[in-house]
N, C-alpha and C. Protein backbone atom coordinates (compact mmCIF):
# COMPACT_ATOMS: atom_id res chain seq x y z
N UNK A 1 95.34 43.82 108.61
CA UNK A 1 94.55 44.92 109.13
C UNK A 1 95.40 45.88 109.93
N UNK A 2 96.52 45.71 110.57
CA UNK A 2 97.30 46.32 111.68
C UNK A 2 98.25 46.83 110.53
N UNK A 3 98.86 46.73 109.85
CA UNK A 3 99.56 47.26 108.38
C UNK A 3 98.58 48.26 108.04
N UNK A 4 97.47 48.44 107.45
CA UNK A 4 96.24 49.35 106.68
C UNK A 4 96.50 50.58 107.98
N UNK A 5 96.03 50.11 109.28
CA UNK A 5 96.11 50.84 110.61
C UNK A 5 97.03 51.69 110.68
N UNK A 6 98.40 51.12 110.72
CA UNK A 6 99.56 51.61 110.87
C UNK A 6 99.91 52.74 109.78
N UNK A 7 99.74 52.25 108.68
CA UNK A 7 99.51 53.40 107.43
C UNK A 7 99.23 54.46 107.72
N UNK A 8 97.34 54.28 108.10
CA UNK A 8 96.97 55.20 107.91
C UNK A 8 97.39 56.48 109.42
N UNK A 9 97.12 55.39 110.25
CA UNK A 9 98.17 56.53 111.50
C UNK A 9 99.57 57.57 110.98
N UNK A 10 100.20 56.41 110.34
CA UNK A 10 101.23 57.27 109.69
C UNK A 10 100.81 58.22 108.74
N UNK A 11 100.11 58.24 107.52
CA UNK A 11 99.52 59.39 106.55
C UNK A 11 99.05 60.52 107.61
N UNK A 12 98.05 60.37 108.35
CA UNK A 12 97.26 61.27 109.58
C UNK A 12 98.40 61.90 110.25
N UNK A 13 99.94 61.11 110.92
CA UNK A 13 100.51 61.91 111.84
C UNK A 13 101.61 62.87 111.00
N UNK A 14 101.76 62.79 109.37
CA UNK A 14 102.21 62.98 108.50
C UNK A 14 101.98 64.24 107.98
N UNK A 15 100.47 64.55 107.79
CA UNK A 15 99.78 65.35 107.44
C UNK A 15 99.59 66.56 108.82
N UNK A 16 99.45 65.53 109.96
CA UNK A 16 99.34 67.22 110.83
C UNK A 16 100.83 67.99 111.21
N UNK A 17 101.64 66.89 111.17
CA UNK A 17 103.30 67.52 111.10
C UNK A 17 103.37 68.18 109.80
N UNK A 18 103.12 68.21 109.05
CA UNK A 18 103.51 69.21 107.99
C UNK A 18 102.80 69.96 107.81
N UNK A 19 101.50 70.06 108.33
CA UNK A 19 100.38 71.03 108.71
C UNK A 19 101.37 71.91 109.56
N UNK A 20 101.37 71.74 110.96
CA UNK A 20 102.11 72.69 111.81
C UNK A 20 103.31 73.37 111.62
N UNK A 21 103.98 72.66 110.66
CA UNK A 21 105.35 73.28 110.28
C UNK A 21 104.98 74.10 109.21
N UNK A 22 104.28 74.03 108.40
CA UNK A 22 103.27 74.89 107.13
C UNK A 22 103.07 76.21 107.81
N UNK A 23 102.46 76.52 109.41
CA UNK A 23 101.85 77.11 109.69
C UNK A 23 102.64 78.13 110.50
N UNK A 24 103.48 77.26 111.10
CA UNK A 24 104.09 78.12 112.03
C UNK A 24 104.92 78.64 111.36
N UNK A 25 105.30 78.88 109.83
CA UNK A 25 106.60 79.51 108.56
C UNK A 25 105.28 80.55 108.16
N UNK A 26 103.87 80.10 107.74
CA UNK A 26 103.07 81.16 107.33
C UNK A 26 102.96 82.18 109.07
N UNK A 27 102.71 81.80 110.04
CA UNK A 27 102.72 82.81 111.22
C UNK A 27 103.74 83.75 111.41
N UNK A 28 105.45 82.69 111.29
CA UNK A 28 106.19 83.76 111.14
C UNK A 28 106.84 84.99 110.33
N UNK A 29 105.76 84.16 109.03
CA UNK A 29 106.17 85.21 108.33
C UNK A 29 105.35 86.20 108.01
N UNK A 30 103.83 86.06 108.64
CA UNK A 30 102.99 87.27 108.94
C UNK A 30 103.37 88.01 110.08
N UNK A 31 104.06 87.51 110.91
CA UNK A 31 104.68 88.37 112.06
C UNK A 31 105.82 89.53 111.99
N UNK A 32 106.32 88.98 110.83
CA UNK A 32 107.97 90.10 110.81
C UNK A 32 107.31 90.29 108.70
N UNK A 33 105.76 90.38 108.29
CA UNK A 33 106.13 90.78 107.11
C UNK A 33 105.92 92.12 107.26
N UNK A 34 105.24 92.80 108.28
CA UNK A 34 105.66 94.59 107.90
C UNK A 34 106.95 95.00 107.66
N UNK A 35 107.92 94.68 108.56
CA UNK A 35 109.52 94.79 108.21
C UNK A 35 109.90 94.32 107.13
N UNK A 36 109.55 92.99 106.50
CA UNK A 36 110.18 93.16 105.02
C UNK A 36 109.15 93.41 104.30
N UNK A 37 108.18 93.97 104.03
CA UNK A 37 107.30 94.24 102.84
C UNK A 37 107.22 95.70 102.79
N UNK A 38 108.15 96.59 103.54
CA UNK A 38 108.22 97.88 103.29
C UNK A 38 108.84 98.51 101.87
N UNK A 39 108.31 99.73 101.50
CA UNK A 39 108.80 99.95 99.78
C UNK A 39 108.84 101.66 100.48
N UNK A 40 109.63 102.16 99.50
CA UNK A 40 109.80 103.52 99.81
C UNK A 40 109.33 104.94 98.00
N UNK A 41 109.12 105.58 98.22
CA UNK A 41 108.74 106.24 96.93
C UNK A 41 108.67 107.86 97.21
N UNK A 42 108.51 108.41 96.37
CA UNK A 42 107.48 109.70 95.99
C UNK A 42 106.04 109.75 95.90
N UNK A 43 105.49 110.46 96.66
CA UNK A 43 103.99 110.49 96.26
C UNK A 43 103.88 111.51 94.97
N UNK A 44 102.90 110.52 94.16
CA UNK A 44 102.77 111.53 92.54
C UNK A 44 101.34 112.41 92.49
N UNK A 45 100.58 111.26 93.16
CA UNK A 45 99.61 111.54 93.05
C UNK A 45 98.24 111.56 94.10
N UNK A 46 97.37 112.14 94.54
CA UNK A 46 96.39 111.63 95.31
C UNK A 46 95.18 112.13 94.85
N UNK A 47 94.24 111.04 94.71
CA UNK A 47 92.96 111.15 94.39
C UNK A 47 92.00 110.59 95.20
N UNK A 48 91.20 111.28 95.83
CA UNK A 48 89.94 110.81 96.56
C UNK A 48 90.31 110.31 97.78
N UNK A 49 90.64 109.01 97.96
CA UNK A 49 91.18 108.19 98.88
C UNK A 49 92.58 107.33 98.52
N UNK A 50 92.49 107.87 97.24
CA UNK A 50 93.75 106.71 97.11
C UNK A 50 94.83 107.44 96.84
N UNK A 51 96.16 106.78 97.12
CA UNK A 51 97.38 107.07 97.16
C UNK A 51 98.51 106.93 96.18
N UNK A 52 99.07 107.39 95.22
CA UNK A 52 100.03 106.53 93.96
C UNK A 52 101.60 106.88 94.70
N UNK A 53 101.87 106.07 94.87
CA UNK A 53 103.53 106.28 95.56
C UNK A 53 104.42 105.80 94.46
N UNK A 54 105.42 105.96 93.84
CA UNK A 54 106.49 105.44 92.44
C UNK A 54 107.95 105.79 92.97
N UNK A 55 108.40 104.32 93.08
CA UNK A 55 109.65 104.70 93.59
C UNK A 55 110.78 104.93 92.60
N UNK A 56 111.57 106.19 92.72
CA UNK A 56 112.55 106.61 91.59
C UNK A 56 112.23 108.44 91.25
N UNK A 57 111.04 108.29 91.55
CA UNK A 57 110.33 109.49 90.96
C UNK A 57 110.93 110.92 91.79
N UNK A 58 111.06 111.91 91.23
CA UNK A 58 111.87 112.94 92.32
C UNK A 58 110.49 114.28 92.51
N UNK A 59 110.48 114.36 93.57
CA UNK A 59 109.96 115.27 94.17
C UNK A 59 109.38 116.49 93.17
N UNK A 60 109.94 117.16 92.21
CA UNK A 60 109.75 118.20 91.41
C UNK A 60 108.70 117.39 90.21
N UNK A 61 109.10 116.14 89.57
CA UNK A 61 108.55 115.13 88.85
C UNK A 61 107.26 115.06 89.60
N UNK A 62 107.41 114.89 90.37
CA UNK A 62 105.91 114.58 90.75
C UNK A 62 104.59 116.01 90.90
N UNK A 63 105.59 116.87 91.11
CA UNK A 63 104.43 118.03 90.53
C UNK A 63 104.21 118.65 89.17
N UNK A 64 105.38 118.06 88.14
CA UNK A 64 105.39 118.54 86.75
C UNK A 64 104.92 117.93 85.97
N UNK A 65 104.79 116.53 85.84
CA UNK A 65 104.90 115.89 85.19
C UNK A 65 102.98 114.81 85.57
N UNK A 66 102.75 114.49 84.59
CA UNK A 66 101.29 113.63 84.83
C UNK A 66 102.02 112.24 85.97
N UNK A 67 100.96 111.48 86.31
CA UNK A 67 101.23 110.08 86.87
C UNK A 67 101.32 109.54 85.97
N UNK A 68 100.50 109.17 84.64
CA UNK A 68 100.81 108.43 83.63
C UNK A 68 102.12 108.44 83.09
N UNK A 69 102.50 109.46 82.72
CA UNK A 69 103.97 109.93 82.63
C UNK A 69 105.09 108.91 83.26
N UNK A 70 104.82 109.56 84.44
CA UNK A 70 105.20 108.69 85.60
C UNK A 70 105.86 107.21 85.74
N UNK A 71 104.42 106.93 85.22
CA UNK A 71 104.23 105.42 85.50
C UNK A 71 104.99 104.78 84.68
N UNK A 72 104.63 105.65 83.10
CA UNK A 72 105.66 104.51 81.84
C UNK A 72 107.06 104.52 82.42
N UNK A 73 107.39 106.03 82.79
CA UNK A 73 109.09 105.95 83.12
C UNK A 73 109.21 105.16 83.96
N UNK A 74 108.78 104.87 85.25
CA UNK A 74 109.47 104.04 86.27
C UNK A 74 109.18 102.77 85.88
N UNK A 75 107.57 102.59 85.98
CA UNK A 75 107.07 101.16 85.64
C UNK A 75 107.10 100.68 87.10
N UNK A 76 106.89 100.99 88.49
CA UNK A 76 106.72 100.24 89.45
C UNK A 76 106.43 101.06 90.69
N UNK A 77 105.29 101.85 90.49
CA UNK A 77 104.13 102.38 91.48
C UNK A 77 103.33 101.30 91.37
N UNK A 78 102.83 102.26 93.28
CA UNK A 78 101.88 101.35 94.02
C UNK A 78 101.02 102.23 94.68
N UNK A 79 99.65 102.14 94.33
CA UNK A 79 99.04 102.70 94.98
C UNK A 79 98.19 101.63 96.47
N UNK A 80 97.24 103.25 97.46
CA UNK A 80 97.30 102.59 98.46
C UNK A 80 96.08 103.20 98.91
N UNK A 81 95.40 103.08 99.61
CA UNK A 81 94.40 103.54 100.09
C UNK A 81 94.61 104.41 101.32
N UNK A 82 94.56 106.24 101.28
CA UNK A 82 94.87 106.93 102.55
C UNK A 82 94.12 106.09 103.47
N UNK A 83 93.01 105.93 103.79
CA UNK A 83 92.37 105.42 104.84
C UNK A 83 92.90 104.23 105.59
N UNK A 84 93.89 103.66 105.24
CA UNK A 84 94.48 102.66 105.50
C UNK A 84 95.78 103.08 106.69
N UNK A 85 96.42 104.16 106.46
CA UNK A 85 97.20 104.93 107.73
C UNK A 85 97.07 105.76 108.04
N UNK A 86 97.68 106.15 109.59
CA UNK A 86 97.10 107.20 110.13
C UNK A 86 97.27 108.69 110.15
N UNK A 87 98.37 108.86 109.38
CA UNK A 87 98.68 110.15 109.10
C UNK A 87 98.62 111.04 107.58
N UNK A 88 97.86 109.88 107.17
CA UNK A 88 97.44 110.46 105.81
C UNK A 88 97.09 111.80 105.43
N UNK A 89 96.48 112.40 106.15
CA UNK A 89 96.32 113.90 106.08
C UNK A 89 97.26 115.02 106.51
N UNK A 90 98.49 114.06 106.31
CA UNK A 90 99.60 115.38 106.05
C UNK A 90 100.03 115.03 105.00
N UNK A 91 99.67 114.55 103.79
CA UNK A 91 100.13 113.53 102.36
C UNK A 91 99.89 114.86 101.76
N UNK A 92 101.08 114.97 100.88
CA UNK A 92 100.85 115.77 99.45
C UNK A 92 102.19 115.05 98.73
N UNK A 93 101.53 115.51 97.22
CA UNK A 93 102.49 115.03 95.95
C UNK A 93 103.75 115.78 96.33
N UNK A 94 104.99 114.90 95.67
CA UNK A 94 106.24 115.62 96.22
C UNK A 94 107.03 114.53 97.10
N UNK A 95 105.94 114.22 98.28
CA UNK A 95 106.71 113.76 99.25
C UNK A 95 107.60 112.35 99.48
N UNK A 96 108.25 112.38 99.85
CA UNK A 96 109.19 110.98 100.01
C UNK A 96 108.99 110.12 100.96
N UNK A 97 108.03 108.67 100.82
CA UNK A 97 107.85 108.38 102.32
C UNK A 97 108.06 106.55 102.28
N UNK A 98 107.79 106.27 103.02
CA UNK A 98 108.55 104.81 103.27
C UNK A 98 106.98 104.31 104.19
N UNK A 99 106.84 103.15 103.36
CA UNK A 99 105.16 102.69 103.18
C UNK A 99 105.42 100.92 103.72
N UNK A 100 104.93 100.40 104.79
CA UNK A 100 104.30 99.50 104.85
C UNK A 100 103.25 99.03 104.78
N UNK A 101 103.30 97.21 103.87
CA UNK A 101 102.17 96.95 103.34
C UNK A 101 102.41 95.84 103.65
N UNK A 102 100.77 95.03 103.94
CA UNK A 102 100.05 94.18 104.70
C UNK A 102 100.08 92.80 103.43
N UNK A 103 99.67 93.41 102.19
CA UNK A 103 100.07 92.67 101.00
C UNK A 103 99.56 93.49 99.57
N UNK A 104 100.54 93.22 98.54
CA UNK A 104 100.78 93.82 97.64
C UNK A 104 100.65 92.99 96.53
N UNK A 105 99.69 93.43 95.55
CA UNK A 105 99.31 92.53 94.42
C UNK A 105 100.03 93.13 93.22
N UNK A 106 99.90 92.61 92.02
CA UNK A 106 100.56 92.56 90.98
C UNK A 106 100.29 93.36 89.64
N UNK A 107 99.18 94.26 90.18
CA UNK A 107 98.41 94.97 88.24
C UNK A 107 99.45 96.05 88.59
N UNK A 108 99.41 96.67 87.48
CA UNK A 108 100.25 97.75 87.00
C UNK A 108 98.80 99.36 87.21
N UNK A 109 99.38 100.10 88.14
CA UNK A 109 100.38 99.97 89.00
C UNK A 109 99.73 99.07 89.96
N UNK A 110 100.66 98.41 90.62
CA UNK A 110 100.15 97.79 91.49
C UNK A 110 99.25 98.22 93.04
N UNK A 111 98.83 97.37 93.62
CA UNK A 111 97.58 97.60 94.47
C UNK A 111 98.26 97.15 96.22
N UNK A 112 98.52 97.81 97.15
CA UNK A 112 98.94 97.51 98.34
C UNK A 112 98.07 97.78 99.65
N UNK A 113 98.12 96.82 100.75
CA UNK A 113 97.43 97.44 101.95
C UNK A 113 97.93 98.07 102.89
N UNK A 114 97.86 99.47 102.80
CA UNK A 114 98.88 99.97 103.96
C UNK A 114 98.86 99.56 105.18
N UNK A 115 99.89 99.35 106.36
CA UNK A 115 99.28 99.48 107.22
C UNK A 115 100.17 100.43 108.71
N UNK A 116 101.64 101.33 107.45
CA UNK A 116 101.98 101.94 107.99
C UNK A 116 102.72 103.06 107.23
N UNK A 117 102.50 104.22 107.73
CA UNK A 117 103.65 104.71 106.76
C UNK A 117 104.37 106.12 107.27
N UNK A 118 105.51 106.34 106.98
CA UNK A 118 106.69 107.50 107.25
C UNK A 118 106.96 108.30 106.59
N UNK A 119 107.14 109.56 106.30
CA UNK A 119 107.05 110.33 106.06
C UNK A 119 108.65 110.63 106.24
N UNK A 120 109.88 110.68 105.05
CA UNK A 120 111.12 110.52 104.83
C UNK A 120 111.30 112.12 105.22
């Protein structure tokens, strides 16, 4: 019975140690991911609320040329939701800006949460 005991103490003190070490790698790395999850681009496009940023794309491209266009050539825009930072209403196509995101999913183009962004 003191064997079964001992076990299971051990599985239990097993599980919350690798719990806390789990946690405190996911904390730190929600803490410092604005610094590395930053991406930089051209804005191509803006519609409504949302934002298409494509990095590669040059400034003149982005007023000549469609987003679709765009998109086949680079292949790795991200759009973003203006409402998401605070200076969104100085955004026009053209511009070169350097975008932090909260997290960034995978469809083409892909989908990001701003939660900061600069204006290059």
């Amino acid at each position: 019975m003191k064997k079964v005991l001992l076990a299971a103490l051990v599985v239990v003190l097993g599980l919350l140690f690798s719990g806390g070490l789990f946690m405190s790698e996911f904390m730190s790395a929600d803490s410092d991911s604005n610094a590395n999850n930053a991406r930089t681009g051209t804005i191509v496009s803006m519609e409504e609320d949302s934002v298409l940023m494509i990095k590669g794309a040059e400034p003149g491209e982005a007023k000549a040329e469609s987003s679709k266009k765009l998109l086949k050539k680079y292949e790795n825009g991200i759009k973003f939701d203006a409402d998401d930072v605070e200076n969104s209403a100085a955004l026009k196509p053209g511009m070169h800006v350097k975008v932090w995101f909260q997290a960034v999913d995978t469809s083409m183009p892909a989908y990001g949460e701003a939660v900061r962004l600069q204006i290059l």
